[in-house]
C-alpha atoms as a PDB file:
ATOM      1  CA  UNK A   1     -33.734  13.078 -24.121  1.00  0.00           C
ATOM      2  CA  UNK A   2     -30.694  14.422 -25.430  1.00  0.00           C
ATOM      3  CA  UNK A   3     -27.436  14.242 -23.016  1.00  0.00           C
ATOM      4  CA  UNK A   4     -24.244  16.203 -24.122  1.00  0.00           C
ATOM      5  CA  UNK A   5     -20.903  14.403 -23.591  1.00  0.00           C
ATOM      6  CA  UNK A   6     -19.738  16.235 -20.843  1.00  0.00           C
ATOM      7  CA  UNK A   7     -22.942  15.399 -18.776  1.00  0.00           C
ATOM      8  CA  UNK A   8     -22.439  12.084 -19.149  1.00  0.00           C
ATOM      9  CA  UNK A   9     -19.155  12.397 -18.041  1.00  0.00           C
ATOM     10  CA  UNK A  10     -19.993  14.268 -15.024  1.00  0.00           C
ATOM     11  CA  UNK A  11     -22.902  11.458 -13.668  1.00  0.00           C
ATOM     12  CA  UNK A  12     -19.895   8.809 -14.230  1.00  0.00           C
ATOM     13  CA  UNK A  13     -17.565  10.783 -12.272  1.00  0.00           C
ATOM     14  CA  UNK A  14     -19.806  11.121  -9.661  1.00  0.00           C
ATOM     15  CA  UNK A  15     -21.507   7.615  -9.539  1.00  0.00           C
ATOM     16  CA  UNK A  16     -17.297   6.350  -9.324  1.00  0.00           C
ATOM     17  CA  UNK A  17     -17.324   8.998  -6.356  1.00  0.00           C
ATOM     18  CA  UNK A  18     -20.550   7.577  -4.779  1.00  0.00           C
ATOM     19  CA  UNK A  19     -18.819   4.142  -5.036  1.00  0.00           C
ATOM     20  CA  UNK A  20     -15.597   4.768  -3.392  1.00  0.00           C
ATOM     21  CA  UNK A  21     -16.611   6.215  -1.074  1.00  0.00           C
ATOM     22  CA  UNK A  22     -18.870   2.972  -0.098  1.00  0.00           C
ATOM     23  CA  UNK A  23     -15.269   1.410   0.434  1.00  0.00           C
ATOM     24  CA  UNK A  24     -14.447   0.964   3.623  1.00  0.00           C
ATOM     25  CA  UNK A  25     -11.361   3.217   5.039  1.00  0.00           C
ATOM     26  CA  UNK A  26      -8.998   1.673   7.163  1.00  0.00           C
ATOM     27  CA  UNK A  27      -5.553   2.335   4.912  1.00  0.00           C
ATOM     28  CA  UNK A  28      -2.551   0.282   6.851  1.00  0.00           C
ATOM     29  CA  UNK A  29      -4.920  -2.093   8.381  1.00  0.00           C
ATOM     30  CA  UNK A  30      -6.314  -5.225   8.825  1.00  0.00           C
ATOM     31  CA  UNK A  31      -9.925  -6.878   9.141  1.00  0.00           C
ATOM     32  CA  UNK A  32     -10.892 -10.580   9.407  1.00  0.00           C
ATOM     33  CA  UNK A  33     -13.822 -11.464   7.633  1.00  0.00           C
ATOM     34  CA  UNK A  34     -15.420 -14.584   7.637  1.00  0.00           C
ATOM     35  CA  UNK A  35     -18.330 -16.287   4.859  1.00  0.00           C
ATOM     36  CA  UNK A  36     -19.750 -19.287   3.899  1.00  0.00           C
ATOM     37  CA  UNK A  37     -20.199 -21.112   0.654  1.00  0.00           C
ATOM     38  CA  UNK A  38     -22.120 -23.801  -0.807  1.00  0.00           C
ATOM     39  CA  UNK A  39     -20.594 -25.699  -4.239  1.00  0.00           C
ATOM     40  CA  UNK A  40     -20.838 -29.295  -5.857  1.00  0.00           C
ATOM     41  CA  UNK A  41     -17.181 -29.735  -4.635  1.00  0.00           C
ATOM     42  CA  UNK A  42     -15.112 -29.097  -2.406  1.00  0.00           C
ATOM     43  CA  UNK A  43     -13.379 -26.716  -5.035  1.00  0.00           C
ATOM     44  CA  UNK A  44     -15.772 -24.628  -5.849  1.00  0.00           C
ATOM     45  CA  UNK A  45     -17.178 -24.098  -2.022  1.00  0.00           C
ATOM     46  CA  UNK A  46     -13.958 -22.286  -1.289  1.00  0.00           C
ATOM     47  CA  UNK A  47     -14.086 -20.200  -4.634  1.00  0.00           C
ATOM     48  CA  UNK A  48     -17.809 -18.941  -3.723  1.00  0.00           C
ATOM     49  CA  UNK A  49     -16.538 -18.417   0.565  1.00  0.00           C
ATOM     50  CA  UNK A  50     -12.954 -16.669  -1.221  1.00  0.00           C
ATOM     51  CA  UNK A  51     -15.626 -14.047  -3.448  1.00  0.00           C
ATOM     52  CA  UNK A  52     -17.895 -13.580  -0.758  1.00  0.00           C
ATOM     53  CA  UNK A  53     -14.902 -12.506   2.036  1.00  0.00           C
ATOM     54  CA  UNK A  54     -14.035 -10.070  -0.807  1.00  0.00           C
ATOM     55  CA  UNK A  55     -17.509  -8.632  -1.565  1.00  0.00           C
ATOM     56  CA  UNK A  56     -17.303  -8.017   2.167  1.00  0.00           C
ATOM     57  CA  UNK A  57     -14.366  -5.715   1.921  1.00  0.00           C
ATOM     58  CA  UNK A  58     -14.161  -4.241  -1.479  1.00  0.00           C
ATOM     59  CA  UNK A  59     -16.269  -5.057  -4.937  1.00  0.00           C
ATOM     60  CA  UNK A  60     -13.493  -2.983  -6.539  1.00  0.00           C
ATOM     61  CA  UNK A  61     -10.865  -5.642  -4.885  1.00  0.00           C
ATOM     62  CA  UNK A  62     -13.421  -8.175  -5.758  1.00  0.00           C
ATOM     63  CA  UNK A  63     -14.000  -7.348  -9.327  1.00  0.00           C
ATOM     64  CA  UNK A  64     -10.201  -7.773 -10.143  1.00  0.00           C
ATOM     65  CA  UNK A  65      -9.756 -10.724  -8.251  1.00  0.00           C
ATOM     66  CA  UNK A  66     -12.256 -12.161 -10.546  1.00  0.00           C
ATOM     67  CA  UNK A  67     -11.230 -10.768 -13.810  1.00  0.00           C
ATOM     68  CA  UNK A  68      -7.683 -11.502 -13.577  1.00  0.00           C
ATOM     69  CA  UNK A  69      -6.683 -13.061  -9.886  1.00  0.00           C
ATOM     70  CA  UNK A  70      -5.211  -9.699  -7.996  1.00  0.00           C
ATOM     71  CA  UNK A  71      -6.331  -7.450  -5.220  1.00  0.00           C
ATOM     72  CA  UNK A  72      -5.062  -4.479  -6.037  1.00  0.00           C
ATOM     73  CA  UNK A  73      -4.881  -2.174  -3.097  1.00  0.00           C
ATOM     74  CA  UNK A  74      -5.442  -5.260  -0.713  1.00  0.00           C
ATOM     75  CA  UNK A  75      -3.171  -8.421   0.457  1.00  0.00           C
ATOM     76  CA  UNK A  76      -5.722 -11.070   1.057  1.00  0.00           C
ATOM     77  CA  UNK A  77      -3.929 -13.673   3.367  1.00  0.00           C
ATOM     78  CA  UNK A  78      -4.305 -16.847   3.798  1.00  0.00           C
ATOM     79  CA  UNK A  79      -7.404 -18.557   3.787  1.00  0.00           C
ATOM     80  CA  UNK A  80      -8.653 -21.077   6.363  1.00  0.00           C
ATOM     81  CA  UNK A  81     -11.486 -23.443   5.623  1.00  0.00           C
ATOM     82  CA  UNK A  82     -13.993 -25.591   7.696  1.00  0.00           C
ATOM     83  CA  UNK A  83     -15.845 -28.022   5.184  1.00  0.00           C
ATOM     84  CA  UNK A  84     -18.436 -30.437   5.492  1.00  0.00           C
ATOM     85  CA  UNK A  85     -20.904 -32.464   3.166  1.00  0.00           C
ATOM     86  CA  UNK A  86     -24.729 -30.873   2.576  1.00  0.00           C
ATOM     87  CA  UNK A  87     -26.191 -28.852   1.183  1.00  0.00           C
ATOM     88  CA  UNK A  88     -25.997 -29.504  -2.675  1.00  0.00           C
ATOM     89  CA  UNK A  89     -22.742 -30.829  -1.850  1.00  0.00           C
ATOM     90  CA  UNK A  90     -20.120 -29.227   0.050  1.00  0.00           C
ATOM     91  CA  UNK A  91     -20.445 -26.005   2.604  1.00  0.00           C
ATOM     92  CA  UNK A  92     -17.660 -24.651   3.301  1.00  0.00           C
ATOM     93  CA  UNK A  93     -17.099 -21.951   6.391  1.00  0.00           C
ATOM     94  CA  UNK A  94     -13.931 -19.681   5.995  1.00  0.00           C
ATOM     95  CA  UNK A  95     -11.842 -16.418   7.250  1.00  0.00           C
ATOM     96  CA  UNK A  96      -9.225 -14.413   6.466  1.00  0.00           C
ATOM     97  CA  UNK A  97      -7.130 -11.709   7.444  1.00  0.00           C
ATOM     98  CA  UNK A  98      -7.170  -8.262   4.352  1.00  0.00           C
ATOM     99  CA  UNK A  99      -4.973  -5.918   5.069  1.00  0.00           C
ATOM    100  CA  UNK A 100      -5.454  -2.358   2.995  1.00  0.00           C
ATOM    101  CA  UNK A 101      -1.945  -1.471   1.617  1.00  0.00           C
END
């Protein structure tokens, strides 16, 4: 099937539409999320809970968080952790407080 380049642009365009405007909207606010995660340590618990309170609020916020350690668009406060052996080896429970810039 043959697709010219300015098809192709226009399905991109509006796929990045479809997925902004899966983002929730709540500019100059704040929501606490809370998540759980499961790791070998202690360490890496928190890292999976931190991604998954993320995921929860933004994969665009997410997805730059991973690649290079910002939220852009977001401050992502302090987290606080409740962790306890099980599991494969820690579980960690956690919240925080993201606030849309």
């Amino acid at each position: 099937m043959f697709h010219s380049k300015s098809s192709v642009k226009l399905a991109a365009l509006a796929g990045a539409m479809l997925v902004a405007s899966a983002a929730p909207s709540f500019a100059g606010s704040c929501v606490t999320k809370a998540a759980e995660g499961t790791g070998s340590d202690e360490k890496a618990a928190k890292f999976q809970v931190d991604e998954a309170l993320l995921q929860a609020v933004d994969w665009g916020a997410w997805a730059a968080w991973m690649a290079n350690g910002t939220t852009p668009g977001y401050n992502y406060g302090p987290r606080k952790y409740n962790c306890k052996k099980g599991g494969i080896g820690v579980v960690c429970r956690g919240q925080a407080k993201i606030c849309k810039l």
